[in-house]
C-alpha atoms as a PDB file:
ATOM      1  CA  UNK A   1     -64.431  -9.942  68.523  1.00  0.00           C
ATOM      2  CA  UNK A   2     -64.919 -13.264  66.983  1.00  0.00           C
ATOM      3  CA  UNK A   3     -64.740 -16.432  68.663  1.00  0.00           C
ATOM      4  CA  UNK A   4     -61.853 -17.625  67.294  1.00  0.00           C
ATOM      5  CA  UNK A   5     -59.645 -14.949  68.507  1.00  0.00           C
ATOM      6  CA  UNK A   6     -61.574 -14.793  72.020  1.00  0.00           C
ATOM      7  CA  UNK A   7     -60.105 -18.447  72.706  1.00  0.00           C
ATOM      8  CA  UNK A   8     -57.157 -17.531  71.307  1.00  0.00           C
ATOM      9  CA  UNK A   9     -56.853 -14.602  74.103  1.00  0.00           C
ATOM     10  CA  UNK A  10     -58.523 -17.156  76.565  1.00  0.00           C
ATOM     11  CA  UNK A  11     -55.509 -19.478  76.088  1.00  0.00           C
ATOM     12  CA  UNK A  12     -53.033 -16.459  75.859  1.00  0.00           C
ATOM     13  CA  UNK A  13     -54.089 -16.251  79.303  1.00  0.00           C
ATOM     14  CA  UNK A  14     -55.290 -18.966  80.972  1.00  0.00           C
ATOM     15  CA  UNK A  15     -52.521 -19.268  83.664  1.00  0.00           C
ATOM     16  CA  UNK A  16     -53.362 -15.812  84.825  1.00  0.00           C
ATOM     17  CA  UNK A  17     -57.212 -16.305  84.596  1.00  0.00           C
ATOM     18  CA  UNK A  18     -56.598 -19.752  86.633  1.00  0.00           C
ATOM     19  CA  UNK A  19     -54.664 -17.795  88.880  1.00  0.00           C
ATOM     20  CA  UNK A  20     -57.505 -15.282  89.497  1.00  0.00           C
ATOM     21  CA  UNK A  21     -60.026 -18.447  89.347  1.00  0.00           C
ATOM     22  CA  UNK A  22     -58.035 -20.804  92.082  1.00  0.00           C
ATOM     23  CA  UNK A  23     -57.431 -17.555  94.705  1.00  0.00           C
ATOM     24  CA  UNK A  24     -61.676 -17.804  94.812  1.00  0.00           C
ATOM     25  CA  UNK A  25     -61.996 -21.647  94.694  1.00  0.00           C
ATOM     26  CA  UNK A  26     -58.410 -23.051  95.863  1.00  0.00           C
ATOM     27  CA  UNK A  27     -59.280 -26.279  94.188  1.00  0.00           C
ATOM     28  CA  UNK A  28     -57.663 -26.651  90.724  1.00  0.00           C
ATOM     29  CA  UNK A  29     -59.993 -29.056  89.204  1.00  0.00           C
ATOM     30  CA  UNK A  30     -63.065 -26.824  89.975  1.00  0.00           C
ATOM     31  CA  UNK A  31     -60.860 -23.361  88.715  1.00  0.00           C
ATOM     32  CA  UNK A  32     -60.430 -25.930  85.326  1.00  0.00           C
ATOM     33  CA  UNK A  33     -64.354 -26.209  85.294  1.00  0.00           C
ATOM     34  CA  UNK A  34     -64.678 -22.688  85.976  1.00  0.00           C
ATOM     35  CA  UNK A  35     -62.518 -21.392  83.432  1.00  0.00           C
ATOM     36  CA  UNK A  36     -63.835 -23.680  80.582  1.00  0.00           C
ATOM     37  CA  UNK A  37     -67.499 -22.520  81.701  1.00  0.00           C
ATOM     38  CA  UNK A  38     -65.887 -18.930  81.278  1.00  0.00           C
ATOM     39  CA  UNK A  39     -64.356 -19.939  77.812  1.00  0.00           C
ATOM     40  CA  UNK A  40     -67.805 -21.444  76.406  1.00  0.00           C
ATOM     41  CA  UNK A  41     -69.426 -18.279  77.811  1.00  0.00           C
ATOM     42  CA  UNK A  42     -66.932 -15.980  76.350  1.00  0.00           C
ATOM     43  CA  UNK A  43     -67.808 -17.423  72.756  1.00  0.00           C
ATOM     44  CA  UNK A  44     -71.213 -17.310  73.238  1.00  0.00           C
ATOM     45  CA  UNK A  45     -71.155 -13.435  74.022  1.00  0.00           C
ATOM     46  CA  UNK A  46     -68.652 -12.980  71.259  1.00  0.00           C
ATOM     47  CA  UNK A  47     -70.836 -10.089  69.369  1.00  0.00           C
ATOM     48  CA  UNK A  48     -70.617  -8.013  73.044  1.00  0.00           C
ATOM     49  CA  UNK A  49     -67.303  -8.301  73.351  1.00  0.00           C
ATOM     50  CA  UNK A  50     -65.282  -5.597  71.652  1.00  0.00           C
ATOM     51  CA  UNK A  51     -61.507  -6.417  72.036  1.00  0.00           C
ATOM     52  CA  UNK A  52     -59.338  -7.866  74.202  1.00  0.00           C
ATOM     53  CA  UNK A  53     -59.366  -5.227  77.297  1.00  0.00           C
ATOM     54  CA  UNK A  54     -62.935  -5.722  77.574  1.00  0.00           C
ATOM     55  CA  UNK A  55     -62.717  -9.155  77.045  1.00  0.00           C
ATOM     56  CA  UNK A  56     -60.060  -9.375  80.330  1.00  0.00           C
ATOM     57  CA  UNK A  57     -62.370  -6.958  82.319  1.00  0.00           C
ATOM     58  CA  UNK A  58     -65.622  -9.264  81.461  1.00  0.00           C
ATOM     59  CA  UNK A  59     -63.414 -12.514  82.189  1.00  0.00           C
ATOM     60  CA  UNK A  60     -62.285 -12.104  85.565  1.00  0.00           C
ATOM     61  CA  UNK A  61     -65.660 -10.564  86.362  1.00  0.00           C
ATOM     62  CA  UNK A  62     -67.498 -13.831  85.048  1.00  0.00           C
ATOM     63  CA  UNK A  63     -64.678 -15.939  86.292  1.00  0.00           C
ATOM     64  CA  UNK A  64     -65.573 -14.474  89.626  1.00  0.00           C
ATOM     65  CA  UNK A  65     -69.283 -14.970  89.772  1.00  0.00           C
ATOM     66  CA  UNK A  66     -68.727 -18.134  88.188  1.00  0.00           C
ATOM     67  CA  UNK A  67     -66.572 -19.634  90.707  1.00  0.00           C
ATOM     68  CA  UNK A  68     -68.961 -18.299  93.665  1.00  0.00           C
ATOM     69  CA  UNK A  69     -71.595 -19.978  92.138  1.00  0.00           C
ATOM     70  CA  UNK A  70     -69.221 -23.810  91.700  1.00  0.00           C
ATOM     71  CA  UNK A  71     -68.218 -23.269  95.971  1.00  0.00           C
ATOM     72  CA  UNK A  72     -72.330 -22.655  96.059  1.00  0.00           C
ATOM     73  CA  UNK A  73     -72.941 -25.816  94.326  1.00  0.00           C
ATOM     74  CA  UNK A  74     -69.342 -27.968  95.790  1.00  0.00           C
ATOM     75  CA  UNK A  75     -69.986 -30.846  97.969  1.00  0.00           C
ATOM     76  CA  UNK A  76     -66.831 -29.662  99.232  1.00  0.00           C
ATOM     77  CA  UNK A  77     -67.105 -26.085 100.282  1.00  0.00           C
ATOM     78  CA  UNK A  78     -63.832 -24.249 101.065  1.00  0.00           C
ATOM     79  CA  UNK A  79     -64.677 -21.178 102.945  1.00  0.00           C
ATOM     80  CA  UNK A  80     -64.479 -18.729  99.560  1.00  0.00           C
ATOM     81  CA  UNK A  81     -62.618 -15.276 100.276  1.00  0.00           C
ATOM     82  CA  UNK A  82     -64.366 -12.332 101.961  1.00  0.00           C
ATOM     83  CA  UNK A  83     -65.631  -9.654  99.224  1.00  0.00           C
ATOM     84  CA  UNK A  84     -63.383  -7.369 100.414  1.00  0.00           C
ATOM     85  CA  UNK A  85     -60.736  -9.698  99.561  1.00  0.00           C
ATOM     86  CA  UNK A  86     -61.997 -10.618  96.319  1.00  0.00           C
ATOM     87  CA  UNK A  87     -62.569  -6.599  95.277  1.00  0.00           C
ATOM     88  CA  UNK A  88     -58.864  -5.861  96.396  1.00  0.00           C
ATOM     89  CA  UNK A  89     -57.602  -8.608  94.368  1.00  0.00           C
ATOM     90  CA  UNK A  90     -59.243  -7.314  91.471  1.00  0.00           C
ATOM     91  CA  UNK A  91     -57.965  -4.027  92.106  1.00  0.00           C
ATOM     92  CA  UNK A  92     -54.843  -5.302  92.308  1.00  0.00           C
ATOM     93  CA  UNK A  93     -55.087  -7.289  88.777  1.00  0.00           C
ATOM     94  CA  UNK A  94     -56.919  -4.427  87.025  1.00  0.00           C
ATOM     95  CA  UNK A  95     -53.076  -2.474  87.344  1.00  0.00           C
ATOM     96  CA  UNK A  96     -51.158  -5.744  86.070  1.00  0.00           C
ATOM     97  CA  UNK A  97     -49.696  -5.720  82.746  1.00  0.00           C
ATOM     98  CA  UNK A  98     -51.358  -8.888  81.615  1.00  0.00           C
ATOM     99  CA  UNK A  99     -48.309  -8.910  78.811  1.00  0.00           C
ATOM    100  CA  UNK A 100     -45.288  -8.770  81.489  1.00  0.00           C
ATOM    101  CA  UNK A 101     -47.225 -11.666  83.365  1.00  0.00           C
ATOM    102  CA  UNK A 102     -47.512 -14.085  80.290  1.00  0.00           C
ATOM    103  CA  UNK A 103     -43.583 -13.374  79.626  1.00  0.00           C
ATOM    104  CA  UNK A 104     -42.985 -14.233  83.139  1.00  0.00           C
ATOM    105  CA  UNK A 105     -44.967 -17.330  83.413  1.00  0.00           C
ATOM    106  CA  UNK A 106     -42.661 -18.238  79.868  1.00  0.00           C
ATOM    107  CA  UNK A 107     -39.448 -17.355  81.824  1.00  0.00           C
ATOM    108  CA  UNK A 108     -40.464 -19.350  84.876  1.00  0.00           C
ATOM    109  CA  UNK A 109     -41.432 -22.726  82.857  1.00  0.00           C
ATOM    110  CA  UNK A 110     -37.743 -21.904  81.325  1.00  0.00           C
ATOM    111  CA  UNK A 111     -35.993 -21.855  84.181  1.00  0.00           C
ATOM    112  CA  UNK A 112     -38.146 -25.025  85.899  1.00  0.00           C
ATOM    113  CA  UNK A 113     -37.205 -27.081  83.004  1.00  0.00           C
ATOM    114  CA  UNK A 114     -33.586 -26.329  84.018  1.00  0.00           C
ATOM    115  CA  UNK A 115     -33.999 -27.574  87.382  1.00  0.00           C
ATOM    116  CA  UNK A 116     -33.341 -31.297  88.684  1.00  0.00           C
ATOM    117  CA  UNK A 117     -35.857 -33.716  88.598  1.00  0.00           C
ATOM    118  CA  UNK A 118     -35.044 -33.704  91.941  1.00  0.00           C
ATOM    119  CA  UNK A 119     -35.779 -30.045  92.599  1.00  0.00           C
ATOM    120  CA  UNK A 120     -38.754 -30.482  90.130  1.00  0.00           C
ATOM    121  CA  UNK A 121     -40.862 -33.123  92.470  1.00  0.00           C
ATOM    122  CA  UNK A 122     -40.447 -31.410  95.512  1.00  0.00           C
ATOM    123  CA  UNK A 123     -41.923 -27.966  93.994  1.00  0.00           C
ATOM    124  CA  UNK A 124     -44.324 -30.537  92.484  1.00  0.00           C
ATOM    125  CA  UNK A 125     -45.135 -31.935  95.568  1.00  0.00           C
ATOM    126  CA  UNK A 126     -45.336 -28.852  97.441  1.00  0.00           C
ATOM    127  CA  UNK A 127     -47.467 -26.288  95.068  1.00  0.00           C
ATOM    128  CA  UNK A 128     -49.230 -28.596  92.805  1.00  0.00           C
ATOM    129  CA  UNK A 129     -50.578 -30.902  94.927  1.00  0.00           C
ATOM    130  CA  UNK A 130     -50.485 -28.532  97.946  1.00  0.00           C
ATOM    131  CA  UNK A 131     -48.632 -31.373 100.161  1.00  0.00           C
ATOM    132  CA  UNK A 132     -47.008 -30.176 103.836  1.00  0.00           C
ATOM    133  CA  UNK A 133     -43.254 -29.667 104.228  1.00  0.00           C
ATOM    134  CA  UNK A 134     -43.413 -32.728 106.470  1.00  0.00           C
ATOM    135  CA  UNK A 135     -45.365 -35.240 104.069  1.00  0.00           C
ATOM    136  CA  UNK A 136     -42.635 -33.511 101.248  1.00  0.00           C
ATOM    137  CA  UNK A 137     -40.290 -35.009 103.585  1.00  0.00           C
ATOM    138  CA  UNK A 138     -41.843 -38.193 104.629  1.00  0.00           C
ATOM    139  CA  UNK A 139     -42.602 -38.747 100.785  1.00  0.00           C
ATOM    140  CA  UNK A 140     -38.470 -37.806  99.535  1.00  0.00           C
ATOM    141  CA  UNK A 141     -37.457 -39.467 102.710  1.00  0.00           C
ATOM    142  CA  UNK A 142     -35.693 -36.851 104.041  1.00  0.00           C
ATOM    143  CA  UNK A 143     -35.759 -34.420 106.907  1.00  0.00           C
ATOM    144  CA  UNK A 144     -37.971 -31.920 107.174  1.00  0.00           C
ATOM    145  CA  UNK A 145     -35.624 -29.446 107.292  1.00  0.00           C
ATOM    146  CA  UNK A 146     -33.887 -30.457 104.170  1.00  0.00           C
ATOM    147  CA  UNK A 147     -36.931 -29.712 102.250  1.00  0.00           C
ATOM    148  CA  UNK A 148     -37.170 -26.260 103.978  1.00  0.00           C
ATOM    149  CA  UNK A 149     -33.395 -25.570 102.754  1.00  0.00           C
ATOM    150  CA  UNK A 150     -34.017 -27.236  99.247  1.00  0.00           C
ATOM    151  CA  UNK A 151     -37.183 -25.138  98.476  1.00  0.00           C
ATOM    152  CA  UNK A 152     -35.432 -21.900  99.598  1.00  0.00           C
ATOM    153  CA  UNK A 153     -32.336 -22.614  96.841  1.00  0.00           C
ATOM    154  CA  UNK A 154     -35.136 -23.292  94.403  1.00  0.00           C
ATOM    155  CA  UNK A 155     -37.065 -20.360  95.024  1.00  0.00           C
ATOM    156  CA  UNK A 156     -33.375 -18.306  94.796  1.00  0.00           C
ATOM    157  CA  UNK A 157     -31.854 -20.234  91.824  1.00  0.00           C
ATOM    158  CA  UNK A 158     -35.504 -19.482  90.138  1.00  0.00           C
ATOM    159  CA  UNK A 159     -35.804 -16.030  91.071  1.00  0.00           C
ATOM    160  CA  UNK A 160     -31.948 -15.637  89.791  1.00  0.00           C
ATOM    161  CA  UNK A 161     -32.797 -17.483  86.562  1.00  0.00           C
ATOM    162  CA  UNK A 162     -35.870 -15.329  85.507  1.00  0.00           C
ATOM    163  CA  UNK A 163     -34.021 -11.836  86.666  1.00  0.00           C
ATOM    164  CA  UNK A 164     -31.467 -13.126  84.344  1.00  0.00           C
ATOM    165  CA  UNK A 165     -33.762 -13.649  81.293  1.00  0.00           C
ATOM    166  CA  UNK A 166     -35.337 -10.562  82.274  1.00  0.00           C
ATOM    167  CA  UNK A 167     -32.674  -8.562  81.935  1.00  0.00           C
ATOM    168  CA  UNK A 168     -31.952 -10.371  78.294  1.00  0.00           C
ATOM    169  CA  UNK A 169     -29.701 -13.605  79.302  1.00  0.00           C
ATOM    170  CA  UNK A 170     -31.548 -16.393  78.352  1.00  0.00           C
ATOM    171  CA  UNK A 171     -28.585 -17.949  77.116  1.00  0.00           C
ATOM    172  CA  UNK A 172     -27.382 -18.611  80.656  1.00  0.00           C
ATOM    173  CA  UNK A 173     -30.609 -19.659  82.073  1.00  0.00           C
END
């Protein structure tokens, strides 16, 4: 493969590479740094790589290694997953359809952008930036509860919107 269409696969699938890269270092500036390292790599072994299966085998492999060796070297050192962990992960990817999980990411930025701004900062608030139900609470000014109840109609309005566009109503959202 050449270069050009390594990145091109790189970016294809950099939310599932992240993915892989954050369940190691569950810190997304470092899994940013880990997966650019894995980019620059990637185009450096070009001539090795011989299409795109092999490049997502050697990927997540590197990405791996790569993001044991960042904890290694982290001031701050979250306790990285056991390697039984990390092997049944892989496992786990190794049967994804890398294709169905790219149209899925597509359907789920879909149906956020659909959602209220509202609804949009507290999944923002919760997942991005990894804040607590309570601070989500403190931080809308609301009970705790509430934000309990609000992420649950998110999570069911989402999972209702990409089932729909699944199934070939993306009209409807």
């Amino acid at each position: 493969m050449d270069s050009n269409c390594i990145v091109r696969a790189l970016i294809r699938d950099r939310a599932r590479l992240l993915g892989y890269i954050w369940a190691v270092v569950r810190d997304p500036h470092l899994a940013d740094d880990v997966f650019q390292d894995v980019t620059v790599l990637a185009m450096e072994r070009a001539a090795r790589i011989n299409d795109e299966n092999h490049l997502a085998l050697w990927a997540r492999r590197t990405a791996r290694f790569k993001a044991l060796e960042a904890l290694r070297k982290s001031a701050r050192r979250p306790v990285p997953l056991d390697d039984d962990v990390l092997e049944l992960l892989e496992a786990e990817w190794d049967g994804d359809d890398p294709h169905a999980t790219g149209e899925d990411i597509e359907h789920l930025r879909a149906c956020m952008a659909k959602l209220s701004p509202h609804a949009r900062t507290i999944l923002g608030l919760r997942y991005a930036e990894e804040v607590s139900g309570a601070r989500v609470a403190e931080v809308m000014q609301v009970k705790v509860q509430s934000v309990y109840v609000a992420l649950a109609r998110i999570h069911r309005a989402l999972g209702d919107c990409i089932r729909r566009r699944r199934a070939g109503g993306t009209s409807r959202g």
